[in-house]
Protein backbone atom coordinates (compact mmCIF):
# COMPACT_ATOMS: atom_id res chain seq x y z
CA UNK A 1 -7.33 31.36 -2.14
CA UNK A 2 -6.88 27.80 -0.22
CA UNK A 3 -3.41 26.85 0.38
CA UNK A 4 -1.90 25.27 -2.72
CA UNK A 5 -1.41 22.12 -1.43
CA UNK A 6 -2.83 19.04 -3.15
CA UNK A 7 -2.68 15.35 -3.90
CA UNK A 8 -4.19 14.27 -6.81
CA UNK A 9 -4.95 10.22 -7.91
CA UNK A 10 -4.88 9.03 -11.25
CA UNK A 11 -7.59 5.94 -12.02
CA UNK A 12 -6.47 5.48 -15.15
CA UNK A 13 -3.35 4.37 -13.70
CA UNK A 14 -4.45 2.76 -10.83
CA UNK A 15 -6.20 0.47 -13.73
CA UNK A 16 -3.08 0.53 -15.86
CA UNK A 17 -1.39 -1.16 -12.39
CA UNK A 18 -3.72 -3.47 -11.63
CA UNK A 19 -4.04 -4.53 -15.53
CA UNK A 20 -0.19 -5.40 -15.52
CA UNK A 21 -0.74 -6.98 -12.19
CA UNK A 22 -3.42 -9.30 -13.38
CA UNK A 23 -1.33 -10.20 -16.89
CA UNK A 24 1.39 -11.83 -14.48
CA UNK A 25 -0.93 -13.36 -12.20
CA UNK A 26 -1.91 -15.48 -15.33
CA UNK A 27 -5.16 -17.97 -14.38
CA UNK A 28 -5.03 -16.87 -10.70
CA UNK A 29 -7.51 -14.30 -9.36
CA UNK A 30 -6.31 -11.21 -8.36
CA UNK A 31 -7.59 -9.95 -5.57
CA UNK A 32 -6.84 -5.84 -5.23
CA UNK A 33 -5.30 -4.97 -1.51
CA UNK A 34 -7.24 -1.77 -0.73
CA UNK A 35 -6.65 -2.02 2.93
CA UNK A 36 -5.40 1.52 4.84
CA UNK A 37 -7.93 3.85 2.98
CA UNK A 38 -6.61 2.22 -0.29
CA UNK A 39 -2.89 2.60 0.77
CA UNK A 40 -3.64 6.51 1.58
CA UNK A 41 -5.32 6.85 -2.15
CA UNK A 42 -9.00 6.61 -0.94
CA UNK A 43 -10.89 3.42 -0.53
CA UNK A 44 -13.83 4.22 -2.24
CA UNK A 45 -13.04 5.73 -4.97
CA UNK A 46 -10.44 3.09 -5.77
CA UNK A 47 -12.71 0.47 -5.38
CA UNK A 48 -14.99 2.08 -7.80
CA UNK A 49 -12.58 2.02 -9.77
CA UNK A 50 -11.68 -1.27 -10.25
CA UNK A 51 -14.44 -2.81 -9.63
CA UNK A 52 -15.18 -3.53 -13.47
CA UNK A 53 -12.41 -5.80 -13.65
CA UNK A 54 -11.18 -6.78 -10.58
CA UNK A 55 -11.78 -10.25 -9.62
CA UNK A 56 -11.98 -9.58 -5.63
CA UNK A 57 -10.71 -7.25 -3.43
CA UNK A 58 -8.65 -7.65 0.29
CA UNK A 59 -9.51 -5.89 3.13
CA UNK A 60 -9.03 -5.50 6.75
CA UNK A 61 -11.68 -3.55 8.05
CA UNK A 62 -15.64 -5.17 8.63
CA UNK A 63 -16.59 -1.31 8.20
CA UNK A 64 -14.96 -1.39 4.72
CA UNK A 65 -16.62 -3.80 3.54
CA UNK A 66 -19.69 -3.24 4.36
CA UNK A 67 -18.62 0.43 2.52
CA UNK A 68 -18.08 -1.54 -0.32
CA UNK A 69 -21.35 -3.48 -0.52
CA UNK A 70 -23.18 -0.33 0.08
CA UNK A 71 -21.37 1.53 -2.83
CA UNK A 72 -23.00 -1.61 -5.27
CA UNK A 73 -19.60 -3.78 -5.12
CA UNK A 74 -20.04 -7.31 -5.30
CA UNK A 75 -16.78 -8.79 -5.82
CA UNK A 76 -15.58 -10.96 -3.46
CA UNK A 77 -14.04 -9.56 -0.29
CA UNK A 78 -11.40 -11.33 1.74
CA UNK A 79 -10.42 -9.78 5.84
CA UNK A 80 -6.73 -10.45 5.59
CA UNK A 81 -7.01 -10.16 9.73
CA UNK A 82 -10.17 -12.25 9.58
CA UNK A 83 -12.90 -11.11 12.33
CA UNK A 84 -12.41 -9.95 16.35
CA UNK A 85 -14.94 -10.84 18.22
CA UNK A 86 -18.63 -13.31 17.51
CA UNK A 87 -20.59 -10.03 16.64
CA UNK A 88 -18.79 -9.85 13.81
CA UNK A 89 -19.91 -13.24 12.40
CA UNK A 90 -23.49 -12.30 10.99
CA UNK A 91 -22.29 -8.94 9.80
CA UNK A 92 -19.75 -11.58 7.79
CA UNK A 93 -22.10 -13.73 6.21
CA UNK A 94 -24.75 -10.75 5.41
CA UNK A 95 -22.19 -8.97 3.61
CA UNK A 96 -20.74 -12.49 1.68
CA UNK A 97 -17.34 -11.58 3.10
CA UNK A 98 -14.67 -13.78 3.35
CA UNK A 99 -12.23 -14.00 6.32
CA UNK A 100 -9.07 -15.05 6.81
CA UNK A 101 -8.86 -17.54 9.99
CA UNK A 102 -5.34 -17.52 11.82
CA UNK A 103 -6.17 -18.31 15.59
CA UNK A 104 -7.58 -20.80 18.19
CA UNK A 105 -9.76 -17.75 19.13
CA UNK A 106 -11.07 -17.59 15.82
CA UNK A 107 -11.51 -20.86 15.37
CA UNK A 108 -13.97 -20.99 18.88
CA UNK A 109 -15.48 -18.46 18.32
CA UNK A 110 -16.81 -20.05 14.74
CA UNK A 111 -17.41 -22.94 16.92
CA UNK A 112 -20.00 -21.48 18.79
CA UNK A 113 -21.30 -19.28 16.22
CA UNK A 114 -25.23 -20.31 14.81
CA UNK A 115 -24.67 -18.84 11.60
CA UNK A 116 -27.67 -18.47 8.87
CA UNK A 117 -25.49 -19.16 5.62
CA UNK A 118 -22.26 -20.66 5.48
CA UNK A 119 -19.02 -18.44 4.97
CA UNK A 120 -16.01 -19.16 2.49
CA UNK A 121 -12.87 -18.82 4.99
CA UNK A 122 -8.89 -18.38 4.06
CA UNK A 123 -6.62 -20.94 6.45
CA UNK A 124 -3.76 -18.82 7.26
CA UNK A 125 -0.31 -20.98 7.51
CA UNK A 126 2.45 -19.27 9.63
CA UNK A 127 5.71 -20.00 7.17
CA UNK A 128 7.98 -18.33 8.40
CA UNK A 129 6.39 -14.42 8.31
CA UNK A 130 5.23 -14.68 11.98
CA UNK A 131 3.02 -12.93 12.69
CA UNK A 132 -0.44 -14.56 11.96
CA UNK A 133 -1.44 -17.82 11.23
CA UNK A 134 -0.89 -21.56 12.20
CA UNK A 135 2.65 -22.99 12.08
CA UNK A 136 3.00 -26.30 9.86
CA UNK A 137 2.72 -28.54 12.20
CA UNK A 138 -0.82 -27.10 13.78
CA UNK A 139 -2.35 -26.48 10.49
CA UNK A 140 -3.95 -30.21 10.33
CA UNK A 141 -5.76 -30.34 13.82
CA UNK A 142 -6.99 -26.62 12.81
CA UNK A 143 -8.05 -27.45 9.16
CA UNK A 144 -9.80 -30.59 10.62
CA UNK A 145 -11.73 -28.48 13.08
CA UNK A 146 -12.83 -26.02 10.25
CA UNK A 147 -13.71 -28.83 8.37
CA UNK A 148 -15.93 -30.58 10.97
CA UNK A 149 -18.40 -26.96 10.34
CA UNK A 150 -20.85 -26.49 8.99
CA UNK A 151 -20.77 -22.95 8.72
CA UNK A 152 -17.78 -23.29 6.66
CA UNK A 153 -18.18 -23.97 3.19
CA UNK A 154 -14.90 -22.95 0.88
CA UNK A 155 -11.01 -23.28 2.01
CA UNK A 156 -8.35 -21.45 0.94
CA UNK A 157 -5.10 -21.93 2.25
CA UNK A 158 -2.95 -18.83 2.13
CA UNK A 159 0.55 -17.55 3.48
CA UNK A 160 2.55 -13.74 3.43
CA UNK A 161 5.63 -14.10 1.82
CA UNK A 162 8.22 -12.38 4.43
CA UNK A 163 11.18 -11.71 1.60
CA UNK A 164 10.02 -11.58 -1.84
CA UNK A 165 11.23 -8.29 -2.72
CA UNK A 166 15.09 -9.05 -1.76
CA UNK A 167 18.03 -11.91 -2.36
CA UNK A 168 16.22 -14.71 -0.03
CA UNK A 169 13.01 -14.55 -1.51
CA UNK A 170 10.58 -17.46 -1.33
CA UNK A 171 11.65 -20.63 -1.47
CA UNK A 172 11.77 -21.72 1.28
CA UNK A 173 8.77 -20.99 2.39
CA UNK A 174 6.64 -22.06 -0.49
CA UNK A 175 8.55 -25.33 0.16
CA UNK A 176 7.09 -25.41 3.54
CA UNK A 177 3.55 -24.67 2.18
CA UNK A 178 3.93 -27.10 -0.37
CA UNK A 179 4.63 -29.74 2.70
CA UNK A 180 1.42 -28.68 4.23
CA UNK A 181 -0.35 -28.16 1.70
CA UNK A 182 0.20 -31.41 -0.89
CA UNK A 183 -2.89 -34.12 -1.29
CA UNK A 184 -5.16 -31.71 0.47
CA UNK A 185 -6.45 -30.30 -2.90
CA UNK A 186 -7.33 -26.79 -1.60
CA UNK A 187 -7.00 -23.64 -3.48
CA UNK A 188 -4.22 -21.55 -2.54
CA UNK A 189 -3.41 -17.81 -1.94
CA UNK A 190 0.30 -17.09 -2.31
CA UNK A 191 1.62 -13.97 -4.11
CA UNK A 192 2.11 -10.25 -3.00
CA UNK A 193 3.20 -7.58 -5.14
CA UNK A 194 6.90 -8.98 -5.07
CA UNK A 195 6.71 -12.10 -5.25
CA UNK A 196 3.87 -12.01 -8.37
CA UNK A 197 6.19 -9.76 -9.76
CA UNK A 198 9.52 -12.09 -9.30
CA UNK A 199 8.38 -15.68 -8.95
CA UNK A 200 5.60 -17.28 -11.21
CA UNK A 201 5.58 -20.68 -9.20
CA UNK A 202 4.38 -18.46 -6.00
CA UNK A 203 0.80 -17.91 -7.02
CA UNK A 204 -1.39 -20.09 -6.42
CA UNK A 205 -5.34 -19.53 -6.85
CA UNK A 206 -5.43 -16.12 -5.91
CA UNK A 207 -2.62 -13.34 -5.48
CA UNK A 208 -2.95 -10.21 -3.80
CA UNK A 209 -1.50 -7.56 -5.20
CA UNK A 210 -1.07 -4.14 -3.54
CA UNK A 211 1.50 -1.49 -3.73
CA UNK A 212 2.00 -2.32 -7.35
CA UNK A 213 -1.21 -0.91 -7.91
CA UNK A 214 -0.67 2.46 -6.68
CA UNK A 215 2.68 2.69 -8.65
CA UNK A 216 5.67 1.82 -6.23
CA UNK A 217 8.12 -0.92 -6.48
CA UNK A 218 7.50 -3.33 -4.40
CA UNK A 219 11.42 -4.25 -4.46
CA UNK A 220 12.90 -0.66 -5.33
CA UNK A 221 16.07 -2.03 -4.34
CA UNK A 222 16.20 -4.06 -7.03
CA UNK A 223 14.05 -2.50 -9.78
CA UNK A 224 12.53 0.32 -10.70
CA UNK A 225 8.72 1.22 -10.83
CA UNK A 226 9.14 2.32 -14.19
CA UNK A 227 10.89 -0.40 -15.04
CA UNK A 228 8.02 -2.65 -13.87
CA UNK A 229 6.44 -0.57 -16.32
CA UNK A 230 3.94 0.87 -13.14
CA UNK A 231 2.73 4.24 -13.26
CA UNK A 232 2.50 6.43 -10.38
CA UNK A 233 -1.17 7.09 -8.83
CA UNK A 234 -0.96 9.52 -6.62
CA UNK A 235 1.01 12.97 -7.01
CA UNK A 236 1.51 15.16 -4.13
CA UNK A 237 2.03 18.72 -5.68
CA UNK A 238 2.25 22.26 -3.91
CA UNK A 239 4.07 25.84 -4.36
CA UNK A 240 6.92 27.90 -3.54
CA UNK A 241 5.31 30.22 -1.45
CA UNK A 242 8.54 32.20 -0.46
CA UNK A 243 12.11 32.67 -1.47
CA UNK A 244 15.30 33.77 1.16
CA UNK A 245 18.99 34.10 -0.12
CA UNK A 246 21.57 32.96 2.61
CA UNK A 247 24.77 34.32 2.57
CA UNK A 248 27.59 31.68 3.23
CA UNK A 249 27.30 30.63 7.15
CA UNK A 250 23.70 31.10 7.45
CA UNK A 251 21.04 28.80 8.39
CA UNK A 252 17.60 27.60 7.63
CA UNK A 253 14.80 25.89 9.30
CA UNK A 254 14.67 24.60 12.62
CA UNK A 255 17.61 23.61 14.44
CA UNK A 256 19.92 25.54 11.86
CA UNK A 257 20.86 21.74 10.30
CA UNK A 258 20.96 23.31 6.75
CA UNK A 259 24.19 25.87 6.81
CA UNK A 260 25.18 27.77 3.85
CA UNK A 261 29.03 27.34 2.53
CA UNK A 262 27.85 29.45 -0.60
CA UNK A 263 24.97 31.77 -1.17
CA UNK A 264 22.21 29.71 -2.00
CA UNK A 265 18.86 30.65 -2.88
CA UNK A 266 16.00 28.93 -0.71
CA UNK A 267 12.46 28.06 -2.01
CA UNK A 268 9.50 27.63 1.13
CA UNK A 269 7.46 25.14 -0.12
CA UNK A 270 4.01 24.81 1.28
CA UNK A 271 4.38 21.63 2.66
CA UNK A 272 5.41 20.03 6.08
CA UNK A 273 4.66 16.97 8.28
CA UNK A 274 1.31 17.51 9.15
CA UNK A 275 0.33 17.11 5.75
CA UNK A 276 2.15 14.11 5.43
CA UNK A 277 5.58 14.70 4.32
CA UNK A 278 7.99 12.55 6.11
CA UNK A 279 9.70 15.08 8.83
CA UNK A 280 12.97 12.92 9.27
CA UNK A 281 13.41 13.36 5.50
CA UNK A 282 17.21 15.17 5.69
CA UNK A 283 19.10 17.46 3.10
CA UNK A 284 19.31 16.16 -0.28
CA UNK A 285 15.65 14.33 -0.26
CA UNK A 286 14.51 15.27 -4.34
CA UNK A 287 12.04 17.28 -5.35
CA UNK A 288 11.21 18.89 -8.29
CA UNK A 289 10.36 22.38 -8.86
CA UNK A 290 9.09 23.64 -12.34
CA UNK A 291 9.54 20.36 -13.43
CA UNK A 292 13.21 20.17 -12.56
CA UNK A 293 14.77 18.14 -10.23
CA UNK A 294 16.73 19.65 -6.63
CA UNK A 295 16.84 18.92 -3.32
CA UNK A 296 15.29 19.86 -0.11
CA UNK A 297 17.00 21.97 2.55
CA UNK A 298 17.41 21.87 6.52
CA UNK A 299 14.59 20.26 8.61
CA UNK A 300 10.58 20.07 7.65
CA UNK A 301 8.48 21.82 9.58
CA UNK A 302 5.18 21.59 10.12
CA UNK A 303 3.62 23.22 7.32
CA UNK A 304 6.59 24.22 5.53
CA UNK A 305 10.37 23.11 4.06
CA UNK A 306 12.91 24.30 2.07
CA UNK A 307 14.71 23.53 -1.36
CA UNK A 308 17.48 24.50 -2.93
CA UNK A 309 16.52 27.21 -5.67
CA UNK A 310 20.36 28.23 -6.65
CA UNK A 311 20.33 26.58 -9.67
CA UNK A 312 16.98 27.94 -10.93
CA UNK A 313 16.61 31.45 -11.21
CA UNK A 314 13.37 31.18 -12.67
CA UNK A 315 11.86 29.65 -10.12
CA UNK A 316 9.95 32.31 -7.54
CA UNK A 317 6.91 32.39 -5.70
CA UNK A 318 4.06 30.64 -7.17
CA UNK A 319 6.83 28.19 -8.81
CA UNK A 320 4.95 24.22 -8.92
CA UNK A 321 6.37 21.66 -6.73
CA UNK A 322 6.33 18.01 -6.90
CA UNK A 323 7.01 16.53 -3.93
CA UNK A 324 6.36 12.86 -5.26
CA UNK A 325 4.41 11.48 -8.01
CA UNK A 326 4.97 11.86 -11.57
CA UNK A 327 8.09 12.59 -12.40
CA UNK A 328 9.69 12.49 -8.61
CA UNK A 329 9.52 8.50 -7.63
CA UNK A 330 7.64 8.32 -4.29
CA UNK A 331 10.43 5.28 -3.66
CA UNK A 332 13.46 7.84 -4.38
CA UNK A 333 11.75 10.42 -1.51
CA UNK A 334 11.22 6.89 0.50
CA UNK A 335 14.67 5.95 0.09
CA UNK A 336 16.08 9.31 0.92
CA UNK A 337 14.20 9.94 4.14
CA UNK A 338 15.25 6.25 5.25
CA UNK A 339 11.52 4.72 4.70
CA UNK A 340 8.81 3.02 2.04
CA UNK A 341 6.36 4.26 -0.31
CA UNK A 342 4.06 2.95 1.80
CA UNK A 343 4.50 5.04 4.76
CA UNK A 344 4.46 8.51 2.21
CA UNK A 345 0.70 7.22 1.12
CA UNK A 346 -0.41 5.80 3.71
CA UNK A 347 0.70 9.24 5.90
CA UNK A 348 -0.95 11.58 3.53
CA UNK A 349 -3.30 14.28 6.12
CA UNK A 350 -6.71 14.76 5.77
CA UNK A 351 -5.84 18.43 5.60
CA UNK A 352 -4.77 17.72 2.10
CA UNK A 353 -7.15 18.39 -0.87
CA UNK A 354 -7.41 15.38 -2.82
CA UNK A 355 -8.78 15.14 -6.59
CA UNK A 356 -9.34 12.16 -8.56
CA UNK A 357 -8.58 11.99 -12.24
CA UNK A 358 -10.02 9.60 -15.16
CA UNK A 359 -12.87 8.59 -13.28
């Protein structure tokens, strides 16, 4: 039999997600953030699955949107990193893709381009995330330039909120996008997950929701993804495939971190780093076995780590283990092993069998 390792994706939650995240985004468009193989939850088949009722979808990758066009999907696609290099420009307008435009370079290279049909483009303003995009005071000499093309057709201004999801939030910089932005009568992309979530006045035209849609808090710090009333995609699941007793001073696992001070009864799960779980992820990071909740033991191994079985004797070999999903928070295993939500998807191995439910 294959190793009992699996991940498995609910749709119908994915579309439960991105239903809640289109109520709050009220007359803006919501544009889906399926960038990193869908956050780790598999880009076609999550595109498929919205694609009924999701009014566009964000992107990084040329190559995945040109997956997406192939697969029948004609929503519109924004490149949150725009293009790289002129080659890319005719693959752009062929494929009606829109990209986001944050550099001199860019802005050349669009320059020089002899372009069939005319692309739709996002300005990106620099507020105060930076990383990409024009700061304030650069964004009228650039938006003049784009202007002056006439391989541009469309404008969007848009801008990454850097704090949404904790006490500063946005205000300030909306307030500097505002001051850029006011009398130019552009359409605006604003809101991540957090800040659609948190702050109604940061929307603009179009948000961009993302790991709302795959069932994390974007701000577990401050509430819960059941709270938010998000349900959790993916699932991670395996099995005890051994059990040890320790006596009191013995160890487990590599490095001995995990020493007994009573005997305690150790579950090996099949499960370790190279299928994704996080290996810095110390003692105490939950789990649940048989449906009940315990904690992991000493340090994860490659293919394998340890829980704590002492309290249920009725858990053995072939016992089910979530290691996040439903029922086991994938932000409560984040928070434990000192990381995000994002990380546990994204990191999920290709070793892992993955199945797709409600599709």
């Amino acid at each position: 039999m294959p190793r009992p390792i699996r991940a498995s994706i609910d749709l119908d939650a994915l579309r439960h997600n991105y239903r809640l995240a289109r109520r709050h985004a009220g007359a803006a468009a919501a544009y889906a953030v399926i960038k990193a193989n869908a956050y780790g939850h598999g880009l076609l088949p999550v595109a498929r699955a919205l694609a009924p009722e999701a009014d566009g979808f964000a992107l990084l990758d040329l190559a995945d949107a040109a997956q997406l066009r192939a697969a029948g999907i004609d929503a519109p696609i924004v490149l949150l990193e725009g293009f790289f290099e002129p080659a890319d420009l005719p693959q752009l307008t062929a494929l009606g893709v829109s990209p986001a435009i944050h550099s001199k370079a860019q802005l050349a290279m669009l320059e020089r381009a002899a372009l069939d049909r005319p692309l739709d483009v996002l300005l990106k303003i620099n507020t105060g995330m930076n990383r990409l995009g024009f700061t304030p005071e650069r964004v009228p000499a650039a938006l003049q330039r784009l202007q002056a093309l006439a391989c541009v057709r469309r404008i969007t201004l848009m801008t990454h909120f850097a704090r949404a999801d904790d006490e500063v939030g946005v205000a300030a910089q909306l307030a500097s996008f505002h001051r850029v932005a006011e009398g130019l009568g552009l359409p605006a992309s604003l809101a991540n997950s957090a800040a659609l979530l948190r702050y109604p006045d940061a929307r603009g035209q179009i948000v961009r929701p993302g790991i709302m849609l795959y069932g994390s808090s974007p701000m577990p710090a401050l509430h819960s993804a059941e709270a938010l009333g998000l349900r959790p995609v993916m699932t991670l699941a395996s099995e005890i495939i051994a059990v040890q007793e320790l006596r009191p001073g013995e160890q487990v696992g590599y490095g001995g971190t995990f020493e007994a001070r009573l005997p305690t009864r150790v579950g090996v799960v099949a499960c370790g780093y190279a299928d994704g779980y996080p290996r810095h992820a110390p003692t105490g990071t939950p789990i649940l076995v048989g449906g009940r909740r315990t904690r992991t033991l000493g340090r994860v191994s490659m293919d394998m780590l340890a829980c704590d079985l002492t309290h249920l004797p009725e858990a053995g070999i072939g016992a089910p283990v979530t290691l996040w999903g439903a029922g086991m928070p994938a932000d409560e295993v984040a928070e434990a092993a000192g990381t995000i939500s994002y990380e546990l998807f994204c990191a999920l191995a290709p070793r892992v069998p993955v199945g797709y439910l409600g599709a």
